[in-house]
Protein backbone atom coordinates (compact mmCIF):
# COMPACT_ATOMS: atom_id res chain seq x y z
CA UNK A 1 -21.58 -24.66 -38.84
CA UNK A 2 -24.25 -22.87 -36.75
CA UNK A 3 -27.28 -23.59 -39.74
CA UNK A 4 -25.89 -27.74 -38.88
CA UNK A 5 -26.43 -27.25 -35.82
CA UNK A 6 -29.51 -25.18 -36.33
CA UNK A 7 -31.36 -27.62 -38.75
CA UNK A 8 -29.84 -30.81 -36.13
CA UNK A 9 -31.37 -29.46 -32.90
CA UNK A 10 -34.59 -27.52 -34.85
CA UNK A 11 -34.20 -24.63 -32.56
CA UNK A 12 -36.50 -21.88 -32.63
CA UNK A 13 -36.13 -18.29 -33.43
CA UNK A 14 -35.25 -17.14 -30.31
CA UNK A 15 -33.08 -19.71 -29.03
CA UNK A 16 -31.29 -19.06 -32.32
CA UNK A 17 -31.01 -15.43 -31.67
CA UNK A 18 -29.69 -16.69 -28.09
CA UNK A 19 -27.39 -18.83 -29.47
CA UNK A 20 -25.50 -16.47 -31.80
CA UNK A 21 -25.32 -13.57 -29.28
CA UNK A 22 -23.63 -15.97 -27.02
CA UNK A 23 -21.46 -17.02 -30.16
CA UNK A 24 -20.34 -13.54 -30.52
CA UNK A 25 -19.82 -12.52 -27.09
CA UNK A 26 -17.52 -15.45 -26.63
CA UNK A 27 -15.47 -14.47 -29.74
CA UNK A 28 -15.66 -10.88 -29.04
CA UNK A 29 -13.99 -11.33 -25.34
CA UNK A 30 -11.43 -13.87 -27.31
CA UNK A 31 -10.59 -11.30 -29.59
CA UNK A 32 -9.68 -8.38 -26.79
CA UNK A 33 -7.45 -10.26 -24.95
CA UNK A 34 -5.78 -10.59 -27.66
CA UNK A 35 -5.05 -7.41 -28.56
CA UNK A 36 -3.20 -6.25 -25.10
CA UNK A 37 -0.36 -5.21 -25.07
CA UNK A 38 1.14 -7.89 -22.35
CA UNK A 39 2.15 -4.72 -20.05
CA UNK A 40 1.11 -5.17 -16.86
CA UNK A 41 -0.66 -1.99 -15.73
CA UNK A 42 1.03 0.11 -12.79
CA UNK A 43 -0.50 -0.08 -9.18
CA UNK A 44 -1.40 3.13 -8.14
CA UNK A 45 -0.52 3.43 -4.64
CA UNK A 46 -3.81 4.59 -2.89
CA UNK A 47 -3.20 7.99 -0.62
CA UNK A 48 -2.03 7.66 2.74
CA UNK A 49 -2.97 10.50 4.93
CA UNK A 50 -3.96 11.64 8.15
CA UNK A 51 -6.96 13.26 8.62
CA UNK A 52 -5.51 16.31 11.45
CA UNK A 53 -2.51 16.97 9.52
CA UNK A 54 -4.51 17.95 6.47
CA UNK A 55 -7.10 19.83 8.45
CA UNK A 56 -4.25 21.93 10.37
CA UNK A 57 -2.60 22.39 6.55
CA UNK A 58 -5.82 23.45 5.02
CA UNK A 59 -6.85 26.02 7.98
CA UNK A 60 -3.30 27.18 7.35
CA UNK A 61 -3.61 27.97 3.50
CA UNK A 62 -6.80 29.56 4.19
CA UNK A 63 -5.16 31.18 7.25
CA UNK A 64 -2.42 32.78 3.84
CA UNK A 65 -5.09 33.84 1.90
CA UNK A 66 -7.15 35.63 4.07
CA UNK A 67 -3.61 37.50 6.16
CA UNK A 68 -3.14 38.37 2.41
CA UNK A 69 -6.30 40.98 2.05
CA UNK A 70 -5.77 44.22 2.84
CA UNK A 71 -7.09 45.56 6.05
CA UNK A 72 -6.76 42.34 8.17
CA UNK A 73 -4.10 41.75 10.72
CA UNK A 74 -4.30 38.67 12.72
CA UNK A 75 -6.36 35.50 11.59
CA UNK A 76 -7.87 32.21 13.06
CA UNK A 77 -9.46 29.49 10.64
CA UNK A 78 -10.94 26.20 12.11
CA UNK A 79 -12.89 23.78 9.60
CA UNK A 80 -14.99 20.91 10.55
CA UNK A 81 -15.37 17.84 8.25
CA UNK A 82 -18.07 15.59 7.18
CA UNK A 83 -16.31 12.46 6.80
CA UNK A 84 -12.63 10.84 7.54
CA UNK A 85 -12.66 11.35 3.67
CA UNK A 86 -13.64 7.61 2.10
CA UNK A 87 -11.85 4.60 0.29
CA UNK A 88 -13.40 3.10 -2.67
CA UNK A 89 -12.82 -0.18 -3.79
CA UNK A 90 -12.96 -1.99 -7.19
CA UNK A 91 -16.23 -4.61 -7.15
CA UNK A 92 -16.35 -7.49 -9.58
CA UNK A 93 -19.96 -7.87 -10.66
CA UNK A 94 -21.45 -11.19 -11.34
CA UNK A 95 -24.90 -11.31 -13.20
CA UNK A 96 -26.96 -14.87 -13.54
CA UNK A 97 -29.74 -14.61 -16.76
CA UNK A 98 -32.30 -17.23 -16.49
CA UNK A 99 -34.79 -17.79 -19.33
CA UNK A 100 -37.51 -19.92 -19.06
CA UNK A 101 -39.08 -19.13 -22.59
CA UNK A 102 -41.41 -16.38 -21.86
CA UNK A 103 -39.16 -14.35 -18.80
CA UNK A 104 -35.78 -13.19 -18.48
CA UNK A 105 -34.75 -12.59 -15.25
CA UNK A 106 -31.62 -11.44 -13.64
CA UNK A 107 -29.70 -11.79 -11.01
CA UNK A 108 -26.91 -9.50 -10.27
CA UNK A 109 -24.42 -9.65 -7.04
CA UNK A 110 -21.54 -7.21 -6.35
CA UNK A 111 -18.39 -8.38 -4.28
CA UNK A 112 -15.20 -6.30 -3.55
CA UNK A 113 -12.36 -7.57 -5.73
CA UNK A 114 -9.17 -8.76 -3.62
CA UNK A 115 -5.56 -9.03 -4.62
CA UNK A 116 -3.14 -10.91 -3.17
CA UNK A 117 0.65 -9.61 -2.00
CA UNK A 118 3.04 -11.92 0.18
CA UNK A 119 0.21 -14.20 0.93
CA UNK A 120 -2.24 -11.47 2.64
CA UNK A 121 -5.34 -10.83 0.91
CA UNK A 122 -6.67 -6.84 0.68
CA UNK A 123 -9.09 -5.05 -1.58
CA UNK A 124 -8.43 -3.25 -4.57
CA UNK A 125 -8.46 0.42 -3.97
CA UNK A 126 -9.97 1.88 -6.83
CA UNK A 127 -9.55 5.81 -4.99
CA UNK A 128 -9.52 7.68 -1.82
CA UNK A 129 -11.66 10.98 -1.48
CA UNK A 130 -10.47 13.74 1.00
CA UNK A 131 -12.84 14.40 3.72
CA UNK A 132 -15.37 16.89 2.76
CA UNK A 133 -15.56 20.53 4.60
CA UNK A 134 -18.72 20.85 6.42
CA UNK A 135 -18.14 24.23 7.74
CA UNK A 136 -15.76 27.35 8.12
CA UNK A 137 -15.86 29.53 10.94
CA UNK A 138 -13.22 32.33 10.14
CA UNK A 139 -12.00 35.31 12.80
CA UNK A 140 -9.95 37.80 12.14
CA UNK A 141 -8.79 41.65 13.65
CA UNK A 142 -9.07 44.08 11.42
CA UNK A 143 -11.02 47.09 10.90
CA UNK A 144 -15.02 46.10 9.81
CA UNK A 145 -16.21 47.01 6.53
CA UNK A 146 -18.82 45.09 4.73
CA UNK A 147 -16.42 45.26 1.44
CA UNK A 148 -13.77 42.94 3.88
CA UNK A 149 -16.06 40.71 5.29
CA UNK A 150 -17.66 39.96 1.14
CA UNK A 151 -13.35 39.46 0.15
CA UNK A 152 -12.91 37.24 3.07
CA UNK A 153 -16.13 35.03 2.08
CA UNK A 154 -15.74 35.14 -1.67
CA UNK A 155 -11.80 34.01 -0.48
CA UNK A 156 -13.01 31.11 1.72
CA UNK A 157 -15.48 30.42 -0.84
CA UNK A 158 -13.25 30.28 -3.99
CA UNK A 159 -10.89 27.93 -2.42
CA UNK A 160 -12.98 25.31 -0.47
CA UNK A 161 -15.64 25.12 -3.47
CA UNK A 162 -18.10 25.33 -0.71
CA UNK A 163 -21.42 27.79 -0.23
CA UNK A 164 -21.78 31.25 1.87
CA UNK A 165 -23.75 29.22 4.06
CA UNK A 166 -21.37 27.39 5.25
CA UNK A 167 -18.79 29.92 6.61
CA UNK A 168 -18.79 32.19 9.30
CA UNK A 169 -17.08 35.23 9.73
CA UNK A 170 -16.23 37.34 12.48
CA UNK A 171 -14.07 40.81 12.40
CA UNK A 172 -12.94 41.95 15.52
CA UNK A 173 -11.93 45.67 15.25
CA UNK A 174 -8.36 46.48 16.43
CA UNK A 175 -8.23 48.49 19.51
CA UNK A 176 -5.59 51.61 18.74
């Protein structure tokens, strides 16, 4: 069929070449939709949260953790973010070739993809990220060693993911 058309149109090499890829790519697509399963996939509900309630919850874990070493008695965490955390959203990608014999070029332009629910359109969340910790400052009474203050940072460290630089530490020794 394609050597008809071939030998019909006397197309050269390359446009040949063009001309099959095209050819497969079409059958190729044809041939994975076929193949689903005819399950529609499950919409994951994108995370709903407020940005104080985590912060107070977090500064309260951390809070746990440190009132958990040995040799500290009362504790105060605050932690400043970054961000509000951030939302991404699926993009369909649409690419133009245009060949003029001797250059390709391309064109390529990204949209956010939209679904549509009781007649409202919205993007597609693809994820959320939680706001990212941009610093620790961390007081607590206790009686100073250097041993408490390196447990307290390797603590805060260890469950923020986050670098010594970034969190401060003050021990106030108890007055007895």
């Amino acid at each position: 069929m394609l050597k008809k058309l071939f030998e019909k149109y006397k197309l050269d090499k390359n446009n040949k070449i063009f001309i099959c890829t095209a050819v497969l790519g079409i059958v190729l697509l044809l041939l994975s939709g076929s193949f689903s399963s005819g399950e529609k996939q499950k919409e994951i509900t994108p995370l709903k949260f407020d940005v104080n309630e985590y912060k107070i919850t977090l500064e309260k874990e951390i809070s746990d953790i440190i009132k958990s070493i040995n040799g500290v008695d009362i504790v105060k965490v605050m932690l400043t973010f970054s961000d509000n955390g951030k939302t991404e959203y699926l993009s369909e990608e649409k690419v133009s070739l245009e060949n003029n014999g001797e250059t390709e070029n391309q064109d390529r332009e990204s949209t956010a993809a939209f679904k549509r629910e009781n007649g409202d359109e919205a993007p597609v969340v693809v994820r959320e990220l939680l706001p990212e910790v941009k610093g620790v400052a961390v007081v607590v009474s206790g009686e100073y060693s250097r041993e408490l203050e390196i447990k307290i940072l390797n603590s805060v460290k260890g469950a923020l993911g986050i670098g010594s630089n970034r969190i401060s530490i003050v021990i106030n020794e108890r007055n007895e």
